[in-house]
N, C-alpha and C. Protein backbone atom coordinates (compact mmCIF):
# COMPACT_ATOMS: atom_id res chain seq x y z
N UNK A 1 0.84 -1.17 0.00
CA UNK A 1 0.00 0.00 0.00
C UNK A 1 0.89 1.24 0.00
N UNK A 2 0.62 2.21 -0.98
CA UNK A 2 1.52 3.73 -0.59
C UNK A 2 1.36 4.59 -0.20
N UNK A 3 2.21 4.96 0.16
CA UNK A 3 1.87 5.96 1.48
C UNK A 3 1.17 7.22 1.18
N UNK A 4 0.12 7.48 1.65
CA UNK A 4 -0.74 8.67 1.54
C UNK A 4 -0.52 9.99 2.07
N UNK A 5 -0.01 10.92 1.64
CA UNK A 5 0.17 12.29 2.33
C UNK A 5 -1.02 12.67 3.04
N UNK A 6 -0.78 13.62 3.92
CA UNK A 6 -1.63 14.49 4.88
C UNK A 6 -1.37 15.97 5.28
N UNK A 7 -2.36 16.26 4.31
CA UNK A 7 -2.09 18.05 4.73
C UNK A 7 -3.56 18.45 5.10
N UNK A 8 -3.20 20.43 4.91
CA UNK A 8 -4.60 20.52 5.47
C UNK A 8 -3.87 21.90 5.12
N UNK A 9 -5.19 22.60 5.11
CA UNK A 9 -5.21 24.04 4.44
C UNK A 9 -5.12 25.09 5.99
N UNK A 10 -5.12 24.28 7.20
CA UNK A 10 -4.87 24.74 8.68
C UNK A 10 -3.20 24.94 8.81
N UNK A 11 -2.71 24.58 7.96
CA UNK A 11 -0.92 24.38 8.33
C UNK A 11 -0.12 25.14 7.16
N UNK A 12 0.98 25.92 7.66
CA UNK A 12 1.72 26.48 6.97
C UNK A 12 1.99 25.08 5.88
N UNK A 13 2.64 26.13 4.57
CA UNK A 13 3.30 25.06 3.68
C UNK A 13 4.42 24.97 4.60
N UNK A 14 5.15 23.30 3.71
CA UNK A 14 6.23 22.73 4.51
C UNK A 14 7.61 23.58 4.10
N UNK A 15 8.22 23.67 4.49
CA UNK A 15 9.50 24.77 4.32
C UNK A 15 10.56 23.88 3.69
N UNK A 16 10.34 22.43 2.91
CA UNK A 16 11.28 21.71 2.15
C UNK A 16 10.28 20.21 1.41
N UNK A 17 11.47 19.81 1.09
CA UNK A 17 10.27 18.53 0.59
C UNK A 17 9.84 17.44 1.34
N UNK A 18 8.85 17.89 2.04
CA UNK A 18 8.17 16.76 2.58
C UNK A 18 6.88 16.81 3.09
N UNK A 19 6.10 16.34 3.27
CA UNK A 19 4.58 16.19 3.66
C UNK A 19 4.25 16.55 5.04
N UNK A 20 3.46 17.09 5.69
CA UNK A 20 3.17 17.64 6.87
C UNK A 20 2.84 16.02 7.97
N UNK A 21 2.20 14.90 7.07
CA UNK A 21 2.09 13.82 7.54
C UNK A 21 2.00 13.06 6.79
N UNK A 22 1.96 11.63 6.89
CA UNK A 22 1.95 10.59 5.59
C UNK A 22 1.24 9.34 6.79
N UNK A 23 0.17 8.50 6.01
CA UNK A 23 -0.43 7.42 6.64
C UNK A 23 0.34 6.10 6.21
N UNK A 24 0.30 5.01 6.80
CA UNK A 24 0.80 3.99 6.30
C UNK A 24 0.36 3.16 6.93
N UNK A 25 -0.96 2.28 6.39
CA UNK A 25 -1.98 2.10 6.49
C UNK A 25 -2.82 2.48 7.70
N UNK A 26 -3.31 2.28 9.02
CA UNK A 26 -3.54 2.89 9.75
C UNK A 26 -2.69 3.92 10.62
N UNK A 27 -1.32 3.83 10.62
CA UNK A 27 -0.54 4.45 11.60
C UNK A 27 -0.52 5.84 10.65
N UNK A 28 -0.52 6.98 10.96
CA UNK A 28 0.13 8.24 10.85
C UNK A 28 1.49 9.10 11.32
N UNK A 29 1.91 9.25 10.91
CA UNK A 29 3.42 10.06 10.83
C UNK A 29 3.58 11.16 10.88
N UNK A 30 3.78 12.30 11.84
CA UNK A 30 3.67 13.44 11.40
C UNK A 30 5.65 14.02 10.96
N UNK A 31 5.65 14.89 10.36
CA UNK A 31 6.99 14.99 9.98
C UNK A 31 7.10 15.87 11.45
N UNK A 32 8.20 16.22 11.86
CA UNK A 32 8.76 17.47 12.89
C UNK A 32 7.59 18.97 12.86
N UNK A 33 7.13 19.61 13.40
CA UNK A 33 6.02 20.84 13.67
C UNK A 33 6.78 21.69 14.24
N UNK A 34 7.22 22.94 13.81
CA UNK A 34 7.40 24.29 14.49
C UNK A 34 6.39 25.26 14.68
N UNK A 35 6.28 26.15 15.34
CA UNK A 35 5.45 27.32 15.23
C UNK A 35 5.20 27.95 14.34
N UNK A 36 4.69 27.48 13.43
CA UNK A 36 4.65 28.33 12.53
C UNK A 36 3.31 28.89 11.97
N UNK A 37 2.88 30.02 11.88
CA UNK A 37 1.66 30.79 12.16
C UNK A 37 0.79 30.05 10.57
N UNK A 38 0.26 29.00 10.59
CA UNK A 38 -0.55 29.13 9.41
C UNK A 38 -0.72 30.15 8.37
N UNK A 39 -1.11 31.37 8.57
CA UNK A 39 -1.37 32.17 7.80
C UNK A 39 -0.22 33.15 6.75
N UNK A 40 1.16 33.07 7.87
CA UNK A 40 2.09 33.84 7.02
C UNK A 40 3.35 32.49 6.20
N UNK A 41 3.25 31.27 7.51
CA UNK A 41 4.60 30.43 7.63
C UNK A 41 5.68 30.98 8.07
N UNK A 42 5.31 32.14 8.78
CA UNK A 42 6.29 32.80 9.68
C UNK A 42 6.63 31.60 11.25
N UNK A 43 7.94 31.30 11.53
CA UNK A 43 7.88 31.20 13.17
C UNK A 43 6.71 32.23 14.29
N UNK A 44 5.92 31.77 15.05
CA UNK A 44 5.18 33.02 15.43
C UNK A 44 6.49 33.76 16.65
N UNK A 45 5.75 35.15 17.30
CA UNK A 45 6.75 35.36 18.15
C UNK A 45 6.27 34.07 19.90
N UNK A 46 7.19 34.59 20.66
CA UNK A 46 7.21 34.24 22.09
C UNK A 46 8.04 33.19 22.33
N UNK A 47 7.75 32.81 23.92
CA UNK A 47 9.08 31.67 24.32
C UNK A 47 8.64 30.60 23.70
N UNK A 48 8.91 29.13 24.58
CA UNK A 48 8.42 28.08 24.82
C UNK A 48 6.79 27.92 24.71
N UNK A 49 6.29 28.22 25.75
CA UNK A 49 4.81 28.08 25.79
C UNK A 49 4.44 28.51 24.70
N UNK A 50 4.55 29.58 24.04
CA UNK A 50 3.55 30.18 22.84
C UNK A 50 4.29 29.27 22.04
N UNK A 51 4.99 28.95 21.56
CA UNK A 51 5.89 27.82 20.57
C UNK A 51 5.19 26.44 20.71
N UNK A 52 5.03 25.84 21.74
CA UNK A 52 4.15 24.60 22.32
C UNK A 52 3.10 24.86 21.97
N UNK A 53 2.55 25.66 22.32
CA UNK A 53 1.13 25.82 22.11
C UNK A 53 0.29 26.26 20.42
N UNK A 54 1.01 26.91 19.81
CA UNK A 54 1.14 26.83 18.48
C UNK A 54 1.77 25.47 17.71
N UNK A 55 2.32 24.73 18.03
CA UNK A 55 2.83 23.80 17.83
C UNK A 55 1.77 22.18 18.02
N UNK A 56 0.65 22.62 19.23
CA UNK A 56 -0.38 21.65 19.16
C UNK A 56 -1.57 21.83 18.21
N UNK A 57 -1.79 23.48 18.23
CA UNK A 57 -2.44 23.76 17.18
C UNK A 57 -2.57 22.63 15.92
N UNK A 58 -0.84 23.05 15.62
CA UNK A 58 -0.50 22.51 14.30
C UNK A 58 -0.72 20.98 13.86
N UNK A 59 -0.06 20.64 14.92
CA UNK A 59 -0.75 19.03 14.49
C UNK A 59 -2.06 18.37 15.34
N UNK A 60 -2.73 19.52 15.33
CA UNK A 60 -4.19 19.04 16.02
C UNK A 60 -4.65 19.32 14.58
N UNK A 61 -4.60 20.28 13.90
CA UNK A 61 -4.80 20.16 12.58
C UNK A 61 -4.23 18.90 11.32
N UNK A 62 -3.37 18.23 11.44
CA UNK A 62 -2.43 16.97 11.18
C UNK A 62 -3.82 15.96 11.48
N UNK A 63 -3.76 15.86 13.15
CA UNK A 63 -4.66 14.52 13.14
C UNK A 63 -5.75 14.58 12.95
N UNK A 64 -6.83 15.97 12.73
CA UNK A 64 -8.08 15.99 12.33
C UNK A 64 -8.15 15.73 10.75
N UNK A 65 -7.01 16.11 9.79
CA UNK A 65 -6.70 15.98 8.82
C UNK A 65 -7.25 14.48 8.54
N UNK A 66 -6.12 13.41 9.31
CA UNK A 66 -5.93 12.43 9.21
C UNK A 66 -7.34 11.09 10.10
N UNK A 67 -8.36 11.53 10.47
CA UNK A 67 -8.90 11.30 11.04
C UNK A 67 -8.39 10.81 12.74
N UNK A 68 -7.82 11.40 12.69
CA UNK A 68 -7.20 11.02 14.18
C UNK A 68 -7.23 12.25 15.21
N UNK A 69 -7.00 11.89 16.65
CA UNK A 69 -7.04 12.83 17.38
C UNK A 69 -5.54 12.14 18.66
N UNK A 70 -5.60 13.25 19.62
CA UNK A 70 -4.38 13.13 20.46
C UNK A 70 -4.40 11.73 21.51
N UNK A 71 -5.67 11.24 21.19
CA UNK A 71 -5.56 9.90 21.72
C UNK A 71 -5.29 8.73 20.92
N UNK A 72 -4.87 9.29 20.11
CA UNK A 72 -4.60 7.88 19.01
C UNK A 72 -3.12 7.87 19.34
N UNK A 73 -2.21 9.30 19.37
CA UNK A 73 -0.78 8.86 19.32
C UNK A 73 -0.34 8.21 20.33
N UNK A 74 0.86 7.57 20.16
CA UNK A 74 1.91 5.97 20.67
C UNK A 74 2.94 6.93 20.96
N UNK A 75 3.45 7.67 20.03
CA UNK A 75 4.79 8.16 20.14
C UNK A 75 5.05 9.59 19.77
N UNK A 76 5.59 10.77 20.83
CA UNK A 76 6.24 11.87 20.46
C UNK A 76 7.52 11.90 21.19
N UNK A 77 8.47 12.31 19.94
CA UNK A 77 9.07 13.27 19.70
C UNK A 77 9.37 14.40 20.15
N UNK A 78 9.78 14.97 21.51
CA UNK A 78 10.04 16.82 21.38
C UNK A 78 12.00 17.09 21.26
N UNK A 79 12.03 18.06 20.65
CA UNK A 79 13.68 18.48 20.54
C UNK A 79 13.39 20.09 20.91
N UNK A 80 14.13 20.24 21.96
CA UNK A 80 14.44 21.65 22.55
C UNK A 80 15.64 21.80 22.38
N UNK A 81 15.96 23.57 21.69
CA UNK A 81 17.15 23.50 21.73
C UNK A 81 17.94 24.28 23.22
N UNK A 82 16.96 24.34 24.06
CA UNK A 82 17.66 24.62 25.55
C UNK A 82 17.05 23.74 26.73
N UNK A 83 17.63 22.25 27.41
CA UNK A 83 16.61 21.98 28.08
C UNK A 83 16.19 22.53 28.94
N UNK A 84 16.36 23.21 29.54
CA UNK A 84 15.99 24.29 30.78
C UNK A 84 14.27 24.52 30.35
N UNK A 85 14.07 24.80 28.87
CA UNK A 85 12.82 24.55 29.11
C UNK A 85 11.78 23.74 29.00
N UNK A 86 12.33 22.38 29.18
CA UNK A 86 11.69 21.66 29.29
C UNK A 86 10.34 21.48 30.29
N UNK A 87 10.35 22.29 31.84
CA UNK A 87 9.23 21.89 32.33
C UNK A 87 8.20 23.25 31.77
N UNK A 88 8.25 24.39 30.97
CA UNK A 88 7.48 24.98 30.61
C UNK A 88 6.60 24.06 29.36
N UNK A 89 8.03 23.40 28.77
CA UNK A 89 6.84 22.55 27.55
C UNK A 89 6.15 21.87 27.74
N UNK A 90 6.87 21.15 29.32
CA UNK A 90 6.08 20.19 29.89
C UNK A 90 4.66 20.35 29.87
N UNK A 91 4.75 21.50 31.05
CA UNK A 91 3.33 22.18 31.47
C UNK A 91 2.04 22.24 29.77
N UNK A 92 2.34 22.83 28.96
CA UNK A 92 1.68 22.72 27.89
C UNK A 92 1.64 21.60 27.25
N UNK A 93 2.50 20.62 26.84
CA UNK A 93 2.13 19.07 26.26
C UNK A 93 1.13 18.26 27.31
N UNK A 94 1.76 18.58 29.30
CA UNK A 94 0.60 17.57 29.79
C UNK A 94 -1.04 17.87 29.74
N UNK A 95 -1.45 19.26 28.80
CA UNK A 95 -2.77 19.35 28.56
C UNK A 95 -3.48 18.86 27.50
N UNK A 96 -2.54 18.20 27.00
CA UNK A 96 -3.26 17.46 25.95
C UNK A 96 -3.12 15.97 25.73
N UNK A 97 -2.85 15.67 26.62
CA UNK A 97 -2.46 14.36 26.60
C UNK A 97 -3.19 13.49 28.05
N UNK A 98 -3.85 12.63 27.93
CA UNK A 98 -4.62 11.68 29.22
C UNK A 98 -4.03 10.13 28.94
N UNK A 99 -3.93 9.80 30.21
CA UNK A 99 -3.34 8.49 30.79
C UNK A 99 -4.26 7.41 29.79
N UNK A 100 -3.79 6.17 29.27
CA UNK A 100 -2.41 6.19 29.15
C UNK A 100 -1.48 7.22 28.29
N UNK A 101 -0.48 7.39 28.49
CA UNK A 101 0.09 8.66 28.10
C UNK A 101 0.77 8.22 26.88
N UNK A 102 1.29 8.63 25.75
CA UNK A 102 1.99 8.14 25.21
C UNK A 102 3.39 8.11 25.33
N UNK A 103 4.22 7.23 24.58
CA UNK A 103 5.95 7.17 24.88
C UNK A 103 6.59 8.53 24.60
N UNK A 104 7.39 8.68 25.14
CA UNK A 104 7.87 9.82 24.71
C UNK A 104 9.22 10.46 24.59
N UNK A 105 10.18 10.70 23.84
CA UNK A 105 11.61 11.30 23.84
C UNK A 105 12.06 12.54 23.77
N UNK A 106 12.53 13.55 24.52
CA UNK A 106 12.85 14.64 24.48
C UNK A 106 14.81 14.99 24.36
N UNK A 107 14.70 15.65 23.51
CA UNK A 107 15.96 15.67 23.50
C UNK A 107 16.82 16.76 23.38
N UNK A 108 17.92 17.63 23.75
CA UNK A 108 18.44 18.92 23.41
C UNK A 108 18.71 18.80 21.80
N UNK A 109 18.52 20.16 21.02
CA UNK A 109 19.59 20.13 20.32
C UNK A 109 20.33 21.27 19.90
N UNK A 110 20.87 21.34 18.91
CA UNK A 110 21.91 22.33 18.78
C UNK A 110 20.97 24.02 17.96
N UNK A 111 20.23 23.19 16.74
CA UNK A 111 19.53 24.60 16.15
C UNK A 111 18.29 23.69 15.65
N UNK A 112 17.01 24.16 15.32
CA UNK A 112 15.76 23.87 14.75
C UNK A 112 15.37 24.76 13.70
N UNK A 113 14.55 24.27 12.82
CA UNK A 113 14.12 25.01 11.27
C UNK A 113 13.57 26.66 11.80
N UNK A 114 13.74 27.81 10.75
CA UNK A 114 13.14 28.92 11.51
C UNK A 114 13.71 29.45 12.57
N UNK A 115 14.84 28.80 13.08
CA UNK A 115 15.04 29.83 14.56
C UNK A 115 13.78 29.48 16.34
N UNK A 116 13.32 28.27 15.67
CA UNK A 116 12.75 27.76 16.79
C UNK A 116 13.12 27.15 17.96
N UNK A 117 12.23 27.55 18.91
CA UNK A 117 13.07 26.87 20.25
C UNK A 117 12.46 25.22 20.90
N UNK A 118 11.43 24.73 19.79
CA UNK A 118 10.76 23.35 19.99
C UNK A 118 10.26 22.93 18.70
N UNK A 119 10.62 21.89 18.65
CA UNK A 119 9.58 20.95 17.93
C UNK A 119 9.49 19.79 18.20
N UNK A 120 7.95 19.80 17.51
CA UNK A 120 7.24 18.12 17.99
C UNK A 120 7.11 17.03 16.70
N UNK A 121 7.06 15.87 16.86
CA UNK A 121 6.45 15.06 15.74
C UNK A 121 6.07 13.95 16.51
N UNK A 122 4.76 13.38 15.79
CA UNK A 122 4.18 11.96 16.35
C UNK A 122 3.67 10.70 15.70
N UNK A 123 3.44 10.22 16.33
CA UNK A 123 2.72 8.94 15.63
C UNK A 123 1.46 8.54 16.07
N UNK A 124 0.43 8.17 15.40
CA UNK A 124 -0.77 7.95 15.60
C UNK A 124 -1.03 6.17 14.83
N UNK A 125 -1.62 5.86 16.35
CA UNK A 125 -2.60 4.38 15.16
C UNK A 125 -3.63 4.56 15.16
């Protein structure tokens, strides 16, 4: 079966070649999500939180796309490039998410697309 893209007219275009999400057969994929304001594909402004929180936006638009919602995902993804803020992202990812929780990896890194200070990507069955 091949793999089916997933977009949505809710999400900036992608800033290189690749699909905002792709299905393969029931599971969904989302590629990496920055802040990025739908309307311009600008990074929006603010810290962490407004970055997180624009950032669920984005792929709350992904899994409605995809017929899915935040209880379907198994697996995220976050990369900060300072962990220090990790318990602010915290605070905003644990509102969308109910027990069982999904797996999850956070990791520092060095720079993110845009000049961002988070991004997310997930998986949905």
């Amino acid at each position: 079966m091949p793999l089916q893209p997933i977009t949505s007219d809710r999400l900036a275009k992608p800033v290189g070649p690749f699909s905002p999400a792709v299905r393969d057969g029931d599971r969904v994929y989302t590629s990496g999500q920055v802040a990025q304001d739908p309307a311009t594909g600008k990074l929006i402004e603010g810290g962490v939180v407004a970055q997180t929180e624009q950032i669920f936006r984005n792929l709350e638009a992904i899994m409605s796309a995809a017929n899915k919602s935040f209880v379907d995902v198994v697996k995220v993804n976050v990369y900060l490039t300072d962990i220090r803020h990790f318990a602010e992202m915290n605070e905003v990812y644990a509102k969308h998410f109910v027990a069982p929780y999904p797996a999850r990896t956070t990791v520092a890194v060095a720079a993110l697309p845009l000049g961002a200070i988070v991004e997310m990507e997930m998986i949905a069955g």
